[in-house]
Each structure stands twice: as C-alpha cells, then as structure tokens.
N, C-alpha and C. Protein backbone atom coordinates (compact mmCIF):
# COMPACT_ATOMS: atom_id res chain seq x y z
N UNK A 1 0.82 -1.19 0.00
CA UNK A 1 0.00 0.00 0.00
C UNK A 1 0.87 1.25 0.00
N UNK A 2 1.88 0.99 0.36
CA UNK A 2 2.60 2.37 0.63
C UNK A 2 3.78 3.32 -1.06
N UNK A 3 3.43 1.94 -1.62
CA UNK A 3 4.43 2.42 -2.83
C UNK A 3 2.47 3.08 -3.93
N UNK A 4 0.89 2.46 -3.33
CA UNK A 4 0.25 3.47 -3.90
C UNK A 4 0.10 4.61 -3.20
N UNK A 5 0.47 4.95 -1.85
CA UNK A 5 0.00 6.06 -1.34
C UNK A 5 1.18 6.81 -2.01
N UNK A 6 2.55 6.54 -2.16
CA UNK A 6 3.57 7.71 -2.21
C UNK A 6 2.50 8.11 -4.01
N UNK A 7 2.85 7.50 -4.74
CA UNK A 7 2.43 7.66 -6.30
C UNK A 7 0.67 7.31 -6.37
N UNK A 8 0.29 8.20 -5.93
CA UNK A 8 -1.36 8.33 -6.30
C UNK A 8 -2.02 7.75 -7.24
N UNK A 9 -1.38 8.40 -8.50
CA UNK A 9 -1.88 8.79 -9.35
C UNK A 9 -0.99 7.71 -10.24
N UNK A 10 -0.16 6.39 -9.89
CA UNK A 10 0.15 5.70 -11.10
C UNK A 10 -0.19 4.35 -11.27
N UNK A 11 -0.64 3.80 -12.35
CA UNK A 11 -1.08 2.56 -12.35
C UNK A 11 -0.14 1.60 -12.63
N UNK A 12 -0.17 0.12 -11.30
CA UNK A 12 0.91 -0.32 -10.98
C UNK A 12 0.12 -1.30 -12.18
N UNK A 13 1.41 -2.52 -12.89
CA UNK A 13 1.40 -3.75 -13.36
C UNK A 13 2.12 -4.64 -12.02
N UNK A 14 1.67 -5.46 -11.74
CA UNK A 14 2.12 -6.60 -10.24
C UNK A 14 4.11 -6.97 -10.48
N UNK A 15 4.38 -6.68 -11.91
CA UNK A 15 5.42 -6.95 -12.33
C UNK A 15 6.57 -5.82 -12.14
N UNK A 16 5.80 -4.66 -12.20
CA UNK A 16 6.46 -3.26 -12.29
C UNK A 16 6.23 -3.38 -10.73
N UNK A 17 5.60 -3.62 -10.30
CA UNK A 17 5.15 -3.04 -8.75
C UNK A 17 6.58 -3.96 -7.92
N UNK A 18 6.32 -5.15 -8.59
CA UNK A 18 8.04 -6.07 -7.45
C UNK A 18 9.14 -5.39 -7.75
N UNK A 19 9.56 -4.82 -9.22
CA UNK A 19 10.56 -4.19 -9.05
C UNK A 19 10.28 -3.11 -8.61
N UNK A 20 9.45 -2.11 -8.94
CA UNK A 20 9.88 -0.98 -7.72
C UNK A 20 10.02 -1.26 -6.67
N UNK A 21 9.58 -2.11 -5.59
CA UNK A 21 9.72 -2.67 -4.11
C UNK A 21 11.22 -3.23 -4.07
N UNK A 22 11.34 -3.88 -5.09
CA UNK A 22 13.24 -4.57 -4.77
C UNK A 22 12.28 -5.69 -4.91
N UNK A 23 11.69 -6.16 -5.15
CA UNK A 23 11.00 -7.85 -4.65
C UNK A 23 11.10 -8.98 -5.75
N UNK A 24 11.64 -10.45 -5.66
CA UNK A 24 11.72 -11.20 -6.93
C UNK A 24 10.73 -11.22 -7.42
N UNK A 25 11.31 -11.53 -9.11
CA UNK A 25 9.98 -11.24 -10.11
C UNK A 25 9.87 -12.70 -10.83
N UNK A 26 9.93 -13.81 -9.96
CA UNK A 26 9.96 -14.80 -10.22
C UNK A 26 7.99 -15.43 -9.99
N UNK A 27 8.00 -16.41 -11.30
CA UNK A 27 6.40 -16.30 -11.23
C UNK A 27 5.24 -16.85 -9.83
N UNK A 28 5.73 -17.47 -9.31
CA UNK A 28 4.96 -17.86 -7.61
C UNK A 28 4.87 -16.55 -6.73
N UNK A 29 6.26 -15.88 -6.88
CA UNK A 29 6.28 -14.41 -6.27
C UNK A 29 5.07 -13.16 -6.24
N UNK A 30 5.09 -13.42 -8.04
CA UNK A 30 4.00 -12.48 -8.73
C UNK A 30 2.90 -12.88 -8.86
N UNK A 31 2.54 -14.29 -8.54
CA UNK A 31 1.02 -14.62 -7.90
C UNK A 31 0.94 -14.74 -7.09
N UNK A 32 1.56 -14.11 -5.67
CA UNK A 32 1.02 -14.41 -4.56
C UNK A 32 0.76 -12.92 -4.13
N UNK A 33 1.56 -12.02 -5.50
CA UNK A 33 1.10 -10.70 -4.75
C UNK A 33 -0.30 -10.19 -5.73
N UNK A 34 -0.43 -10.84 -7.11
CA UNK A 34 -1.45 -10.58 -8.00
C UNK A 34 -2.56 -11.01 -6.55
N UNK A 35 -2.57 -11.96 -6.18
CA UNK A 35 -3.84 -12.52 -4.94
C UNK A 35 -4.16 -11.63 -4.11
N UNK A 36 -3.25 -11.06 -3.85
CA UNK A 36 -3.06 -9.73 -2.35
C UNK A 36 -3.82 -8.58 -3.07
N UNK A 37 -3.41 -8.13 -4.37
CA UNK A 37 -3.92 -7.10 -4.56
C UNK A 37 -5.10 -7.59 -5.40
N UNK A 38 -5.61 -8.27 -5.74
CA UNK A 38 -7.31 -8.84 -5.97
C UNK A 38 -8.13 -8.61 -4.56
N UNK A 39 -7.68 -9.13 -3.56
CA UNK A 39 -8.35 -8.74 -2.18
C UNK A 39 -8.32 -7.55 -1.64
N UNK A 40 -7.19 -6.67 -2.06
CA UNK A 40 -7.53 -4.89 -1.77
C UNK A 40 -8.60 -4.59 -2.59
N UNK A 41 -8.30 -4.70 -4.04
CA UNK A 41 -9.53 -4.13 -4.95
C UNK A 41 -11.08 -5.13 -4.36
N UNK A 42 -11.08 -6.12 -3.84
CA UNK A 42 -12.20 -6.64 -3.49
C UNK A 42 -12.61 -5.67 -2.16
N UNK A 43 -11.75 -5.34 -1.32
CA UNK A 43 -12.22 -4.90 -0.17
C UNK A 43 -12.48 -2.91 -0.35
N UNK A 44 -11.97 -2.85 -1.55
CA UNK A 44 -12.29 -1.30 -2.07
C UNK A 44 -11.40 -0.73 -1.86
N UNK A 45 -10.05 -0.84 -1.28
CA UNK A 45 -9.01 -0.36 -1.19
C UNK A 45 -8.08 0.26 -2.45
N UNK A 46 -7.96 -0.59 -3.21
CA UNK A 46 -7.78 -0.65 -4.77
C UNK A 46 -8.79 -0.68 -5.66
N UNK A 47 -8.43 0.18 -6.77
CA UNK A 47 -9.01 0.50 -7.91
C UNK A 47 -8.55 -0.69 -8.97
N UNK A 48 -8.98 -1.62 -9.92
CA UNK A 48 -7.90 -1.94 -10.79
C UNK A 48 -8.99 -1.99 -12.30
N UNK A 49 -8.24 -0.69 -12.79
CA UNK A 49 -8.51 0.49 -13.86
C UNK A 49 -8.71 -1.23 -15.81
N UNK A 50 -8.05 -1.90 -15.35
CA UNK A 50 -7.65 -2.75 -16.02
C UNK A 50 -7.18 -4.34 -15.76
N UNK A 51 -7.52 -5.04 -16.86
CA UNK A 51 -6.63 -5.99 -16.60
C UNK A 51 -5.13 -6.07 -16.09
N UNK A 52 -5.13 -6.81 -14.65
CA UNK A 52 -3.79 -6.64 -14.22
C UNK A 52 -2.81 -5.30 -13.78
N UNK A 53 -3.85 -4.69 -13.77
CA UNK A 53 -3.49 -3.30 -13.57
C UNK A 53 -4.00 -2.76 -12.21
N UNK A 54 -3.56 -2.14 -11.43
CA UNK A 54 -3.78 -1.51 -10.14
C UNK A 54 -3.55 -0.12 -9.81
N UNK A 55 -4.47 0.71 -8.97
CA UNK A 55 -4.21 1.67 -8.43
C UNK A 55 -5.02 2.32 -7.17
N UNK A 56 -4.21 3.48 -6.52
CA UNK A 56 -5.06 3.69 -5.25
C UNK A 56 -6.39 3.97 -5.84
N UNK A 57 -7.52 4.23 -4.83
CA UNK A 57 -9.04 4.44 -5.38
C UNK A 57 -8.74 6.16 -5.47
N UNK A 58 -9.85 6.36 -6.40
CA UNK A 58 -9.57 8.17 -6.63
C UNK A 58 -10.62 8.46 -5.91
C-alpha cells in the first residue's frame, strides 16, 4: 500500500510493482502478490482500472 499512497496517481502492473519494491519477479512471487492485490480491490481499497493493472481508489 505504501508504494500506492507515495504515487497516487500511477497505475501499478504486479510486475512493475516487485521491481519498484526490490521484490523477486519470479512467477509464484508475482502470484502471490497478483492474490493480495485482488483482495484490496475486493475490499475497495484498490481500484484496478484494467486488466492486471492496479491503483489507489480516486
């Protein structure tokens, strides 16, 4: 949550989002965080503007 609060306004890909964090971009990695952020946008936390695509809610 904190790499959408700094950047408001940019829409993450789960792929772009591990490397900006430093985090492996190895594929179990990037579905366990694609899962995480399906349950923000489920709980309304996240917006996701697109397929695979994420961002804070406006």
């Amino acid at each position: 949550m904190t790499a959408f609060n700094e950047h408001p306004g940019r829409v993450f890909q789960v792929r772009d989002l591990h490397e900006f964090l430093g985090l492996p971009t190895d594929e179990p990695s990037i579905n366990v965080t694609r899962s995480r952020l399906g349950r923000l946008v489920r709980q309304g936390l996240l917006d996701q503007p697109g397929r695979g695509r994420y961002q804070n809610r406006t």
